[in-house]
PDB file of N, CA and C in Angstrom:
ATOM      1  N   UNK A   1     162.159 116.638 175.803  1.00  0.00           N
ATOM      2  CA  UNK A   1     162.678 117.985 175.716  1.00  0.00           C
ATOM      3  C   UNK A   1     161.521 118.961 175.921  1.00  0.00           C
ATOM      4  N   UNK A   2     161.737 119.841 176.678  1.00  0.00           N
ATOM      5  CA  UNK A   2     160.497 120.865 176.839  1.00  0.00           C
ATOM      6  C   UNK A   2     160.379 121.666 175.965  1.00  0.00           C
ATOM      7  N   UNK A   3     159.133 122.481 175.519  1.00  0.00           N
ATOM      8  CA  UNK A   3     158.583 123.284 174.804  1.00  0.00           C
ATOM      9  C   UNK A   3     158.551 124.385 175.816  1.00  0.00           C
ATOM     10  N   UNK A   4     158.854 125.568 174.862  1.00  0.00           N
ATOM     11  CA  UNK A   4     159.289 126.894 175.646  1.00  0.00           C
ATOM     12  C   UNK A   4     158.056 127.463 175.032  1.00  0.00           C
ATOM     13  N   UNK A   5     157.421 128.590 175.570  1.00  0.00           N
ATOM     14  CA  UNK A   5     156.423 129.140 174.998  1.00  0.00           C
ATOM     15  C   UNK A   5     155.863 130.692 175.861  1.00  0.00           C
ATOM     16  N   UNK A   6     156.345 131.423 174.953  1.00  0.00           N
ATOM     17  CA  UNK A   6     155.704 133.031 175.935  1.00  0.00           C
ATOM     18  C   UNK A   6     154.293 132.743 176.543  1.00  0.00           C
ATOM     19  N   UNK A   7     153.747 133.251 177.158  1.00  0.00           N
ATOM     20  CA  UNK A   7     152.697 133.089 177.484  1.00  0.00           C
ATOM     21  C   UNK A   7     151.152 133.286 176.290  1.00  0.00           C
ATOM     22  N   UNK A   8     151.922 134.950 175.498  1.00  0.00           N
ATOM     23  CA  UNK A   8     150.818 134.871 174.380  1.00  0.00           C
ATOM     24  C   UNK A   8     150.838 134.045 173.827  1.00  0.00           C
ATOM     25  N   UNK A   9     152.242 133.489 173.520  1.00  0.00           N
ATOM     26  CA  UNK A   9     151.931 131.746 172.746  1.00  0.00           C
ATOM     27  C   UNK A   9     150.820 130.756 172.253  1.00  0.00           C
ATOM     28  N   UNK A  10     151.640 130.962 174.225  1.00  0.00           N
ATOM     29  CA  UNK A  10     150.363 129.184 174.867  1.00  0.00           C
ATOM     30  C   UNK A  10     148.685 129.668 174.682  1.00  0.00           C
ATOM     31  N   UNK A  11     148.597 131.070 174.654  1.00  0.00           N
ATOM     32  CA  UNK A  11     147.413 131.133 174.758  1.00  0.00           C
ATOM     33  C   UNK A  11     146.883 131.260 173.115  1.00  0.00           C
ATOM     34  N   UNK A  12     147.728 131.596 172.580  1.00  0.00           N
ATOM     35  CA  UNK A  12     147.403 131.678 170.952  1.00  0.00           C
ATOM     36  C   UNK A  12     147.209 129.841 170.570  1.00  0.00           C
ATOM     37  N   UNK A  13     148.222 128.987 171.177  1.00  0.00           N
ATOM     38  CA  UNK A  13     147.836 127.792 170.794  1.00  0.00           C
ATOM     39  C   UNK A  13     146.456 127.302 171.845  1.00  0.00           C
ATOM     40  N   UNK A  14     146.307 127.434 172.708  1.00  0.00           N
ATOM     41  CA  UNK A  14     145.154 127.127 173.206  1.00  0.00           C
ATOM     42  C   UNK A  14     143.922 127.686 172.249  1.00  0.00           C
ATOM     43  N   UNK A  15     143.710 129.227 171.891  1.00  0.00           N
ATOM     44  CA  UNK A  15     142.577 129.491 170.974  1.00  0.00           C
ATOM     45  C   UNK A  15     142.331 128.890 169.731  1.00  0.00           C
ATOM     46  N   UNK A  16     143.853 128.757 168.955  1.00  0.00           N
ATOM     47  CA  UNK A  16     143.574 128.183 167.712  1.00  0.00           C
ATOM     48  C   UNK A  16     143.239 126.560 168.157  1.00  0.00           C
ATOM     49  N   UNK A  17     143.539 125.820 168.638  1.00  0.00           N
ATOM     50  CA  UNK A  17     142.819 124.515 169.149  1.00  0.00           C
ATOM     51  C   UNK A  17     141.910 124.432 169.501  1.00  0.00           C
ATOM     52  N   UNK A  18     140.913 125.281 170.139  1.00  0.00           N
ATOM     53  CA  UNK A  18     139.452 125.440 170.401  1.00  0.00           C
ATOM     54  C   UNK A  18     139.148 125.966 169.670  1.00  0.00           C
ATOM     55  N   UNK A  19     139.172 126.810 168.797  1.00  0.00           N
ATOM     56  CA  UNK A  19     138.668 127.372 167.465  1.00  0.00           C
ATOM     57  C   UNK A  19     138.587 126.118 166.413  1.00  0.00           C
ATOM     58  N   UNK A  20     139.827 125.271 166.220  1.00  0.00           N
ATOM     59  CA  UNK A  20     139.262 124.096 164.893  1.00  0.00           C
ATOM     60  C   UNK A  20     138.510 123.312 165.602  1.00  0.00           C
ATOM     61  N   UNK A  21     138.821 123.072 166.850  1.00  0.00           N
ATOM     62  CA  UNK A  21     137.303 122.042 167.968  1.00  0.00           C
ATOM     63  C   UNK A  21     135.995 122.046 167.290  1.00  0.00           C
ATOM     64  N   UNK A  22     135.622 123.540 167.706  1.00  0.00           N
ATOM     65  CA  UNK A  22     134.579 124.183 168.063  1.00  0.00           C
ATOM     66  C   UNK A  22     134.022 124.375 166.181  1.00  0.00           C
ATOM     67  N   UNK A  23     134.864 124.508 165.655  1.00  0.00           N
ATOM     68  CA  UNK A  23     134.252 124.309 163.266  1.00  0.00           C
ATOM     69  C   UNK A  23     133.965 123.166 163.236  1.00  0.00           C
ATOM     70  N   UNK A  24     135.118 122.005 163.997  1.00  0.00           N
ATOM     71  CA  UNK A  24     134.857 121.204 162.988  1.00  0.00           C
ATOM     72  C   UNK A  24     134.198 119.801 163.799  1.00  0.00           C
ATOM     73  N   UNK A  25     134.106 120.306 164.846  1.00  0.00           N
ATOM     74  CA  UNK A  25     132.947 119.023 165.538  1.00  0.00           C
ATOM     75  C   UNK A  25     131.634 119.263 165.965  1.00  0.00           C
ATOM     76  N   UNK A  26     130.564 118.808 165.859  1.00  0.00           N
ATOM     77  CA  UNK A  26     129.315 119.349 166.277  1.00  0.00           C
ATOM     78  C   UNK A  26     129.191 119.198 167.795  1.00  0.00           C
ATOM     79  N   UNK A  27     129.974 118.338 168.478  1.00  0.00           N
ATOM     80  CA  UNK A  27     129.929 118.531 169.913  1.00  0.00           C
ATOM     81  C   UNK A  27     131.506 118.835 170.508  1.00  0.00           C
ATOM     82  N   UNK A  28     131.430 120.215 171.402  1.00  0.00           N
ATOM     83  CA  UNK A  28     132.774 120.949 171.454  1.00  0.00           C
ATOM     84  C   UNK A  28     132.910 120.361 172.981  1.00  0.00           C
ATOM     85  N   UNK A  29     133.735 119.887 173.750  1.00  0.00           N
ATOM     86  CA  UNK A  29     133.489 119.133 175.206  1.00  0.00           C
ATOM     87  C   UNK A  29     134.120 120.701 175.981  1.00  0.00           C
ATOM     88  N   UNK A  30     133.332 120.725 177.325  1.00  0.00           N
ATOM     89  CA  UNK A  30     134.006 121.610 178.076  1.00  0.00           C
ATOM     90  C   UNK A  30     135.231 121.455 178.667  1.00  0.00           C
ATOM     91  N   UNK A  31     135.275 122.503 179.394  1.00  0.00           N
ATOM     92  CA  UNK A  31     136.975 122.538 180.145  1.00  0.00           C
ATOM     93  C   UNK A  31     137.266 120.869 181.270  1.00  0.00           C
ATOM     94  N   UNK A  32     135.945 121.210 181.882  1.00  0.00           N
ATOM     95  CA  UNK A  32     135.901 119.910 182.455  1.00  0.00           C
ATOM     96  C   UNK A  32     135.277 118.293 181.945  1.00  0.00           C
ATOM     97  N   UNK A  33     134.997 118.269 181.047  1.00  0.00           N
ATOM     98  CA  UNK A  33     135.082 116.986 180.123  1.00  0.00           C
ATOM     99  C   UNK A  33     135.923 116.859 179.989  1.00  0.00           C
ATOM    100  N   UNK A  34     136.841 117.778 178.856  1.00  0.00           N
ATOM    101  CA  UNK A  34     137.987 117.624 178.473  1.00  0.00           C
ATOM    102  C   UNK A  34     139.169 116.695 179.663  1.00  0.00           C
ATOM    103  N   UNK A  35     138.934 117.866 180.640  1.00  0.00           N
ATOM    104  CA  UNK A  35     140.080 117.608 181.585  1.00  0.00           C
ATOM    105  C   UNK A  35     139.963 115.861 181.950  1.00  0.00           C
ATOM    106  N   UNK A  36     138.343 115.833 182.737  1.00  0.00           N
ATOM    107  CA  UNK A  36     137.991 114.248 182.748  1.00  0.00           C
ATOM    108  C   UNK A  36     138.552 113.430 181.942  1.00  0.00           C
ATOM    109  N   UNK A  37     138.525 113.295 180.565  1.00  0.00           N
ATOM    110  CA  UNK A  37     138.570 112.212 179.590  1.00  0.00           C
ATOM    111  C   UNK A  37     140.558 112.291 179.329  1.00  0.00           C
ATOM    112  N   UNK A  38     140.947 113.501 179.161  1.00  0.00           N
ATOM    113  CA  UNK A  38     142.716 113.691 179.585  1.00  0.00           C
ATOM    114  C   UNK A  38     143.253 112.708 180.773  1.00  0.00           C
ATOM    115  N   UNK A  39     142.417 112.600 181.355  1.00  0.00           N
ATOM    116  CA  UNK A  39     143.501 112.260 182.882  1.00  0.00           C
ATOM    117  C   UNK A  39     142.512 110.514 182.666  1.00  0.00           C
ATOM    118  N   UNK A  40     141.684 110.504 182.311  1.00  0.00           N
ATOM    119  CA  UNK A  40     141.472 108.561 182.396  1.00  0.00           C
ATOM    120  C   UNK A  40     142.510 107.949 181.228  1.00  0.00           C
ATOM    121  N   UNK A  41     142.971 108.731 180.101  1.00  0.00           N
ATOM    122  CA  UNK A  41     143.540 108.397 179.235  1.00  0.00           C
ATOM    123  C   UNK A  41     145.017 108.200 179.429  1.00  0.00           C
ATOM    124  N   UNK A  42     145.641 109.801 179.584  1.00  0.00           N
ATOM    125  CA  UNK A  42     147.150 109.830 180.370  1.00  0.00           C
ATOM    126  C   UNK A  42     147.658 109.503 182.029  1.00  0.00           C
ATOM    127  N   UNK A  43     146.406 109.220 182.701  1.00  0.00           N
ATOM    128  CA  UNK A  43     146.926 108.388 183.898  1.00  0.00           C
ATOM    129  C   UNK A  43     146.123 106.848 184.018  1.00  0.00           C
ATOM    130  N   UNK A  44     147.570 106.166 184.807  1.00  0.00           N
ATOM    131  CA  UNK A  44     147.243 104.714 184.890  1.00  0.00           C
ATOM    132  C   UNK A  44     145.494 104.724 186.042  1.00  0.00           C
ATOM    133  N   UNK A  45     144.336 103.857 185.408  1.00  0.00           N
ATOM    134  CA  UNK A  45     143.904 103.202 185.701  1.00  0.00           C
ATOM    135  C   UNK A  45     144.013 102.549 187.111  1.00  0.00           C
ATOM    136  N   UNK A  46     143.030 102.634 187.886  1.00  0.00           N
ATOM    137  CA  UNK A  46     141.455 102.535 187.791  1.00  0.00           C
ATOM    138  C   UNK A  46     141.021 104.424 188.183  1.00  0.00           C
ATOM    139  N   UNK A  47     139.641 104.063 187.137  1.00  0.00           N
ATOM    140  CA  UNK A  47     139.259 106.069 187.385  1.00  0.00           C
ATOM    141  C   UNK A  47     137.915 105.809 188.252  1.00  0.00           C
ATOM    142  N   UNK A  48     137.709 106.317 189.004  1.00  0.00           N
ATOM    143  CA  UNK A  48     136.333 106.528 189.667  1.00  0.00           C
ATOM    144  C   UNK A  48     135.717 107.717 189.724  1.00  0.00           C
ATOM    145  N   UNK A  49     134.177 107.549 190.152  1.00  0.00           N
ATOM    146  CA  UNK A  49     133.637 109.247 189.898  1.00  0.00           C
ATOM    147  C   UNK A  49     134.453 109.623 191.244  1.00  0.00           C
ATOM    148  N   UNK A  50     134.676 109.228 192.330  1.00  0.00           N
ATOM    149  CA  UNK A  50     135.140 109.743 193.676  1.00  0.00           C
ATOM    150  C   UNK A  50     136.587 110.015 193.527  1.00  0.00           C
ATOM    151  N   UNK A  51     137.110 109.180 192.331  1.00  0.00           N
ATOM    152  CA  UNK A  51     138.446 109.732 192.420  1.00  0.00           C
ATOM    153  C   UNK A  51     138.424 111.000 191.124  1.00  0.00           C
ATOM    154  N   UNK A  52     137.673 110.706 190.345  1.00  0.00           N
ATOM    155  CA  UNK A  52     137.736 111.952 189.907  1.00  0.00           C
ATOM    156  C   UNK A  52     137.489 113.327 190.037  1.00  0.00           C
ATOM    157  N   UNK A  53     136.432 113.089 190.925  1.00  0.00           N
ATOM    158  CA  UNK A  53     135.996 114.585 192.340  1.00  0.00           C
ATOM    159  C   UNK A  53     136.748 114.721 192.985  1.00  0.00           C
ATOM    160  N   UNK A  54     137.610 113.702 193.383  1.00  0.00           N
ATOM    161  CA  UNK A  54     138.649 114.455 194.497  1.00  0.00           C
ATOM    162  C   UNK A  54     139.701 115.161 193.555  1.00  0.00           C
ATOM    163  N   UNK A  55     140.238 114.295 192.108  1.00  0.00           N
ATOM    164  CA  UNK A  55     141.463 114.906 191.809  1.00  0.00           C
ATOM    165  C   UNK A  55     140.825 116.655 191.057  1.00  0.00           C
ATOM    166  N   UNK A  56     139.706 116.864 190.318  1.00  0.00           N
ATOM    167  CA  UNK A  56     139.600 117.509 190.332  1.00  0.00           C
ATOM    168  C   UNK A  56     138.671 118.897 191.427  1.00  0.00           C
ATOM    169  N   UNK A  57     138.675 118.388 192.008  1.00  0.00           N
ATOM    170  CA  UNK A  57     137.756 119.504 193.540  1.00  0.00           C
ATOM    171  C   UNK A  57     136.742 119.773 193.044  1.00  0.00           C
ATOM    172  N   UNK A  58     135.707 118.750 192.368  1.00  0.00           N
ATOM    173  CA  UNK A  58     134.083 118.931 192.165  1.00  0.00           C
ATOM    174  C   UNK A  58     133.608 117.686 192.493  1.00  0.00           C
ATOM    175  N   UNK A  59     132.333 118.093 192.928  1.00  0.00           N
ATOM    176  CA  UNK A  59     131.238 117.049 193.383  1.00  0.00           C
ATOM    177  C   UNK A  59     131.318 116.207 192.673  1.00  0.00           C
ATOM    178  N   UNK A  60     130.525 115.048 192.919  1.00  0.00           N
ATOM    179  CA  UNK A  60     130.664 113.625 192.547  1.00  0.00           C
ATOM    180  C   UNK A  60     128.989 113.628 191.272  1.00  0.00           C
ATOM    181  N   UNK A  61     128.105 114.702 191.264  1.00  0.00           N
ATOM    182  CA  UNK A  61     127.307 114.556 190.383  1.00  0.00           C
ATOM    183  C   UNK A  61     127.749 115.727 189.718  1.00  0.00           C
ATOM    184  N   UNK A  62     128.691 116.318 189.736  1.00  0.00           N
ATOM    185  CA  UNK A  62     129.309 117.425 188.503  1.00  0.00           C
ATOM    186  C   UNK A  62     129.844 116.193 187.750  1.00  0.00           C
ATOM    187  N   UNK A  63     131.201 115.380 188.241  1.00  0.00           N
ATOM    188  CA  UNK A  63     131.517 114.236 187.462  1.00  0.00           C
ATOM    189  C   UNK A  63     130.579 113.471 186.677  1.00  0.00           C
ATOM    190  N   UNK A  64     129.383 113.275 187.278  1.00  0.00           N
ATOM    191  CA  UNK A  64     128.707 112.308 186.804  1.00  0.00           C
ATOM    192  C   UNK A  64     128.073 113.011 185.271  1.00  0.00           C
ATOM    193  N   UNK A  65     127.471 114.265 185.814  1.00  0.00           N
ATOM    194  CA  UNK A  65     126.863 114.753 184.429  1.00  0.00           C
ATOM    195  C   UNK A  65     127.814 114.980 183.284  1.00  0.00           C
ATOM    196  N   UNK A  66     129.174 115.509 183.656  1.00  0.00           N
ATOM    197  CA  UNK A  66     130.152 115.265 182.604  1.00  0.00           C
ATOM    198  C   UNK A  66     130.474 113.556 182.353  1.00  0.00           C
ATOM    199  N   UNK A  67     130.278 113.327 182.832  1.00  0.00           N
ATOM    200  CA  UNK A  67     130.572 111.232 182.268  1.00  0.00           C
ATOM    201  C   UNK A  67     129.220 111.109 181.668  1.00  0.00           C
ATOM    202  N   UNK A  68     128.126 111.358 181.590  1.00  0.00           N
ATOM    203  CA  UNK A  68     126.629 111.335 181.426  1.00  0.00           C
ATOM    204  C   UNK A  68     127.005 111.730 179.895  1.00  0.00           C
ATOM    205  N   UNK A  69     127.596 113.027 179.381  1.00  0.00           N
ATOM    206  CA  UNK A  69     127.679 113.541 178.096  1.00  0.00           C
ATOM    207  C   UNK A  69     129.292 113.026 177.121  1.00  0.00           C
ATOM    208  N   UNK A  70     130.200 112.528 177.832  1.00  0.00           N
ATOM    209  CA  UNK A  70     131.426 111.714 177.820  1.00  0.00           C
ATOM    210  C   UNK A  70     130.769 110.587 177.022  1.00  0.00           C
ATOM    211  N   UNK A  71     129.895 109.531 177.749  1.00  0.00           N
ATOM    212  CA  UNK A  71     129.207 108.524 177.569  1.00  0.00           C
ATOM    213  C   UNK A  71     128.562 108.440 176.707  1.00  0.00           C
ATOM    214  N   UNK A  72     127.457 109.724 175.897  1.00  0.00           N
ATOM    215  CA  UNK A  72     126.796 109.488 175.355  1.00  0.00           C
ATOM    216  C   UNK A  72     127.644 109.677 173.668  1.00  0.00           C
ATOM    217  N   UNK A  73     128.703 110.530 173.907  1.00  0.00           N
ATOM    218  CA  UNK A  73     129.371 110.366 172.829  1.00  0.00           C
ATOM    219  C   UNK A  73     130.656 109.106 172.352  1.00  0.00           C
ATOM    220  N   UNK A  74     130.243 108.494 173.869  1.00  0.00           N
ATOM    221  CA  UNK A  74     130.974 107.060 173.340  1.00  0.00           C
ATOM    222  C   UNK A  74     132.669 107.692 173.344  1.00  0.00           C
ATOM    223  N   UNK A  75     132.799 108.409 174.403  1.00  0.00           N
ATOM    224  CA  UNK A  75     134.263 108.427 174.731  1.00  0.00           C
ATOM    225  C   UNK A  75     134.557 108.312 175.845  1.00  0.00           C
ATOM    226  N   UNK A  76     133.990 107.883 176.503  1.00  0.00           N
ATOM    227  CA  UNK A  76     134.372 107.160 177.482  1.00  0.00           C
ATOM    228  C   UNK A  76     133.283 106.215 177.971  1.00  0.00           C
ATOM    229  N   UNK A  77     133.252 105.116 179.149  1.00  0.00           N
ATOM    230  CA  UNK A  77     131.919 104.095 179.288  1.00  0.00           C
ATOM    231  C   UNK A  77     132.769 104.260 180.861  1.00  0.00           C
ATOM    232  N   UNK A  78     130.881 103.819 181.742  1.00  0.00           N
ATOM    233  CA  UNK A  78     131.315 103.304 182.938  1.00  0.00           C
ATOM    234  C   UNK A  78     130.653 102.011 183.146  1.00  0.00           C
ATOM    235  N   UNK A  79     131.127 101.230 184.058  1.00  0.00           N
ATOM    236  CA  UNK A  79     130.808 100.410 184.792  1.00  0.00           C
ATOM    237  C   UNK A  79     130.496  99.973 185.960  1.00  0.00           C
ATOM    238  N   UNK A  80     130.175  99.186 186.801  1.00  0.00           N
ATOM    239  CA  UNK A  80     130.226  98.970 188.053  1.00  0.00           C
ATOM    240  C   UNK A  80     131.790  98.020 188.455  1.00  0.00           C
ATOM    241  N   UNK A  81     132.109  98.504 189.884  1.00  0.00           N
ATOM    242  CA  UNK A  81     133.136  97.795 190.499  1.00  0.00           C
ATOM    243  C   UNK A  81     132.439  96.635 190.723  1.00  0.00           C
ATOM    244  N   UNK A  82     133.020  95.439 190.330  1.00  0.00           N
ATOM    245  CA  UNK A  82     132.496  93.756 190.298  1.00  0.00           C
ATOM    246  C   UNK A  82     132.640  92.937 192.162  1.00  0.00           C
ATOM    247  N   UNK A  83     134.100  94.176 192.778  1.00  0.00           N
ATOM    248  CA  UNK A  83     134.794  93.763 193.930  1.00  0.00           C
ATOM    249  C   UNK A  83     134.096  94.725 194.287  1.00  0.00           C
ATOM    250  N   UNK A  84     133.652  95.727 194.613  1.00  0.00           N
ATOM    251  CA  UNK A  84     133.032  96.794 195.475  1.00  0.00           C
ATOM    252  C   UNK A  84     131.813  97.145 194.878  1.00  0.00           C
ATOM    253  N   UNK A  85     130.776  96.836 194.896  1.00  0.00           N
ATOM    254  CA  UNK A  85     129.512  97.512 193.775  1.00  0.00           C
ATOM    255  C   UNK A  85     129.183  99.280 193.926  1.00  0.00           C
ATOM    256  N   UNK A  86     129.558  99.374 195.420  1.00  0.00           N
ATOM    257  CA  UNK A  86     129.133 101.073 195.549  1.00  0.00           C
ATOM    258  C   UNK A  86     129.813 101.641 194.603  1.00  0.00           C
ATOM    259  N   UNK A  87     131.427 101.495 193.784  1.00  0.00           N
ATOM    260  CA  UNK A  87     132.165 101.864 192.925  1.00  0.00           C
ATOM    261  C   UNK A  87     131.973 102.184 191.714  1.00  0.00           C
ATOM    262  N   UNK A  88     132.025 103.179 190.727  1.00  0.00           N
ATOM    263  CA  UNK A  88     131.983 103.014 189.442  1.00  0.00           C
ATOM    264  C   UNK A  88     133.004 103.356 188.434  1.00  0.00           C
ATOM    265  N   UNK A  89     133.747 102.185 188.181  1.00  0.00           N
ATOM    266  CA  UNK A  89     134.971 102.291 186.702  1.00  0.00           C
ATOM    267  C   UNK A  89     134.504 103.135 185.594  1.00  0.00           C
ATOM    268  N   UNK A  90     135.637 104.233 185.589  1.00  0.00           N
ATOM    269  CA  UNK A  90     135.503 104.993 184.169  1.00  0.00           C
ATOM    270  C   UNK A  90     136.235 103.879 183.392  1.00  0.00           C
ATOM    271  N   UNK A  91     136.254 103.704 182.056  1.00  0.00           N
ATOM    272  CA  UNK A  91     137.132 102.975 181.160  1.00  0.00           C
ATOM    273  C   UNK A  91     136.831 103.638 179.778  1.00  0.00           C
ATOM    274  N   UNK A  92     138.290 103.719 179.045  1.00  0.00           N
ATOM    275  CA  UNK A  92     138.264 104.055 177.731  1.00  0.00           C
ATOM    276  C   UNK A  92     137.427 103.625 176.647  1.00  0.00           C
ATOM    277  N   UNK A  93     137.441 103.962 175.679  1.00  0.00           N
ATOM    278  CA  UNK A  93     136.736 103.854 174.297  1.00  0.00           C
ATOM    279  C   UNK A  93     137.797 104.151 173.244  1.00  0.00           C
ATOM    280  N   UNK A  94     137.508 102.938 172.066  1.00  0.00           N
ATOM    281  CA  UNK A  94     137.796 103.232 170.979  1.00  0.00           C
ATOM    282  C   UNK A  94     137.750 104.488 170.095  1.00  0.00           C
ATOM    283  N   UNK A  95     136.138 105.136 170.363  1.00  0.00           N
ATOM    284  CA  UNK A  95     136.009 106.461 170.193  1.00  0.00           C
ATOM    285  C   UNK A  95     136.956 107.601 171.137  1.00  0.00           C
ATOM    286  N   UNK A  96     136.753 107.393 172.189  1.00  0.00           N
ATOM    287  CA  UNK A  96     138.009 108.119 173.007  1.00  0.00           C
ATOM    288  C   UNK A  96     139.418 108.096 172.584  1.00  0.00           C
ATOM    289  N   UNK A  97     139.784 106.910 172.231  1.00  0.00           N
ATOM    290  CA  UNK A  97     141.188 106.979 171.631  1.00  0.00           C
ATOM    291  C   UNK A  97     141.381 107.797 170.652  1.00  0.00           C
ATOM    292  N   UNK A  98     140.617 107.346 169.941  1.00  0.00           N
ATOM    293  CA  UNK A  98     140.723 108.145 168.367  1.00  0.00           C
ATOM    294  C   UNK A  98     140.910 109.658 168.994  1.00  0.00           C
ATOM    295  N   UNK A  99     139.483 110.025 169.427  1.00  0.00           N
ATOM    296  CA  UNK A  99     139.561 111.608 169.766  1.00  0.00           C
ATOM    297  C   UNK A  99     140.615 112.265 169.791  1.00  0.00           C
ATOM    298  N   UNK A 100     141.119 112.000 170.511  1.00  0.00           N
ATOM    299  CA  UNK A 100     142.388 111.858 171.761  1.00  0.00           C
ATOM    300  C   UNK A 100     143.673 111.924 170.908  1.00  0.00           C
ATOM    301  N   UNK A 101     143.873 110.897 169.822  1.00  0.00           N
ATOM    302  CA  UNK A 101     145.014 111.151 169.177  1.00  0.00           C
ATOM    303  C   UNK A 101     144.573 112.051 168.040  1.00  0.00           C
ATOM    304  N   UNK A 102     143.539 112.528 167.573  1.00  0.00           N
ATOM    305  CA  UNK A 102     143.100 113.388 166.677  1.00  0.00           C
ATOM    306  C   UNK A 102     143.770 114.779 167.801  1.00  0.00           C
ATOM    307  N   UNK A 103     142.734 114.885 168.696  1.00  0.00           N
ATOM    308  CA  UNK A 103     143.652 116.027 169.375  1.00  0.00           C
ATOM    309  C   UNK A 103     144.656 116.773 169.954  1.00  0.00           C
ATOM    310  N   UNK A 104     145.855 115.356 170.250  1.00  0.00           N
ATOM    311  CA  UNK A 104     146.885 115.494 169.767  1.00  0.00           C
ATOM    312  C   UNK A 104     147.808 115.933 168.481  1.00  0.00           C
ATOM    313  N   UNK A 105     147.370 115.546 167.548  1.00  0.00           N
ATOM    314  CA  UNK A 105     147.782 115.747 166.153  1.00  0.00           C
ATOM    315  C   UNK A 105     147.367 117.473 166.324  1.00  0.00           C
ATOM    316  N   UNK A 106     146.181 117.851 166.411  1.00  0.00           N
ATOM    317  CA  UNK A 106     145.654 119.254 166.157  1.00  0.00           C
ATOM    318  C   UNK A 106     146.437 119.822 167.207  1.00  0.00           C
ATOM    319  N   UNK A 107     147.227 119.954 168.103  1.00  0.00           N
ATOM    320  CA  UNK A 107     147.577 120.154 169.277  1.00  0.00           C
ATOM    321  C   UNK A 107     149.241 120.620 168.158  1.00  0.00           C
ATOM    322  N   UNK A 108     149.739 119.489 168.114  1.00  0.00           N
ATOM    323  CA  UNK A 108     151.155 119.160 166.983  1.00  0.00           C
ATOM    324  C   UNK A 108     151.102 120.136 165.882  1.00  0.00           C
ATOM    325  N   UNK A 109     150.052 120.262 165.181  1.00  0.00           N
ATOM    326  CA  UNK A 109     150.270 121.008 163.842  1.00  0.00           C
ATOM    327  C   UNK A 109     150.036 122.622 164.534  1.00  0.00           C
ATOM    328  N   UNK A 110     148.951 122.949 165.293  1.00  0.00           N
ATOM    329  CA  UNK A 110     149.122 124.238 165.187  1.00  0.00           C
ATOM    330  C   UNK A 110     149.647 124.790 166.105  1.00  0.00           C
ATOM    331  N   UNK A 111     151.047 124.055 167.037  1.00  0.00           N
ATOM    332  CA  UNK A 111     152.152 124.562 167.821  1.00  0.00           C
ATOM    333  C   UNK A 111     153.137 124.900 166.564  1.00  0.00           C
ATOM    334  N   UNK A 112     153.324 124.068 165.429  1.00  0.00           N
ATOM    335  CA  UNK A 112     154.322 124.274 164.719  1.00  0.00           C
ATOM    336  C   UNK A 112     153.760 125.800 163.605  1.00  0.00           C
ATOM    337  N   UNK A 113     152.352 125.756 163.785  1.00  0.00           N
ATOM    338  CA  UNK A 113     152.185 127.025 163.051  1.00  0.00           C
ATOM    339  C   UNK A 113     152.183 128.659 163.883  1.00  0.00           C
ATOM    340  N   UNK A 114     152.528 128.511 164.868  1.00  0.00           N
ATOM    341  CA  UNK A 114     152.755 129.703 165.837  1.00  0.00           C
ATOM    342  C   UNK A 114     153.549 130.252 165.452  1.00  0.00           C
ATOM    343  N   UNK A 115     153.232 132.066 165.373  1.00  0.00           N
ATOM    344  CA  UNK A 115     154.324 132.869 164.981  1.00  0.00           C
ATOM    345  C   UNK A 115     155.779 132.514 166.337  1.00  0.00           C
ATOM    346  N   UNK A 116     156.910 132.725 165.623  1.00  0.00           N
ATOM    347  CA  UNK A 116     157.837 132.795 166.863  1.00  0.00           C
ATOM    348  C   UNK A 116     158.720 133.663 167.248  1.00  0.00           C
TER     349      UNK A 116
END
């Protein structure tokens, strides 16, 4: 069922979700981390830096430095393609999961606290 939402809404729930981000974690991920680590999670597998430059329209070492800081917080890991070596597999994390359904939940509670 869809969620209806004025526009000040969406944008009131977008601030208050980057506002508890940004208190209550010491590392706040950007627009494009974020987006990165969203789409290896909610789309099927296999992620590459080339497919992730293409789906989002940035270079292949913009990807990388966002997977570089992804990585170091252990939410996401890469690998090498075993069948292609030039390739490199994004793949999930345990830490990523968690995140992920934590930010969901924060996503859940403060849609239901929006004036309406």
């Amino acid at each position: 069922m869809p969620v209806e939402l004025r526009p000040s809404q969406a944008l009131r729930l977008m601030q208050e979700v980057n506002l508890s981000l940004v208190r209550e974690s010491e590392q706040d991920l950007s627009a494009r981390q974020l987006t990165i680590l969203l789409t290896v999670y909610l789309e099927p597998p296999p992620h590459t830096v080339r497919g992730l430059a293409a789906k989002l329209n940035v270079t292949k070492p913009a990807i990388t430095r966002a997977l570089d800081t992804l990585g170091s917080l252990r939410l996401l890991s890469r690998k090498r393609d075993e069948a292609d070596k030039r390739n490199v597999i994004i793949t999930r994390t345990v830490e990523g999961s968690l995140y992920l359904e934590h930010l969901g939940d924060l996503v859940s509670e403060k849609a239901k606290e929006l004036p309406r």
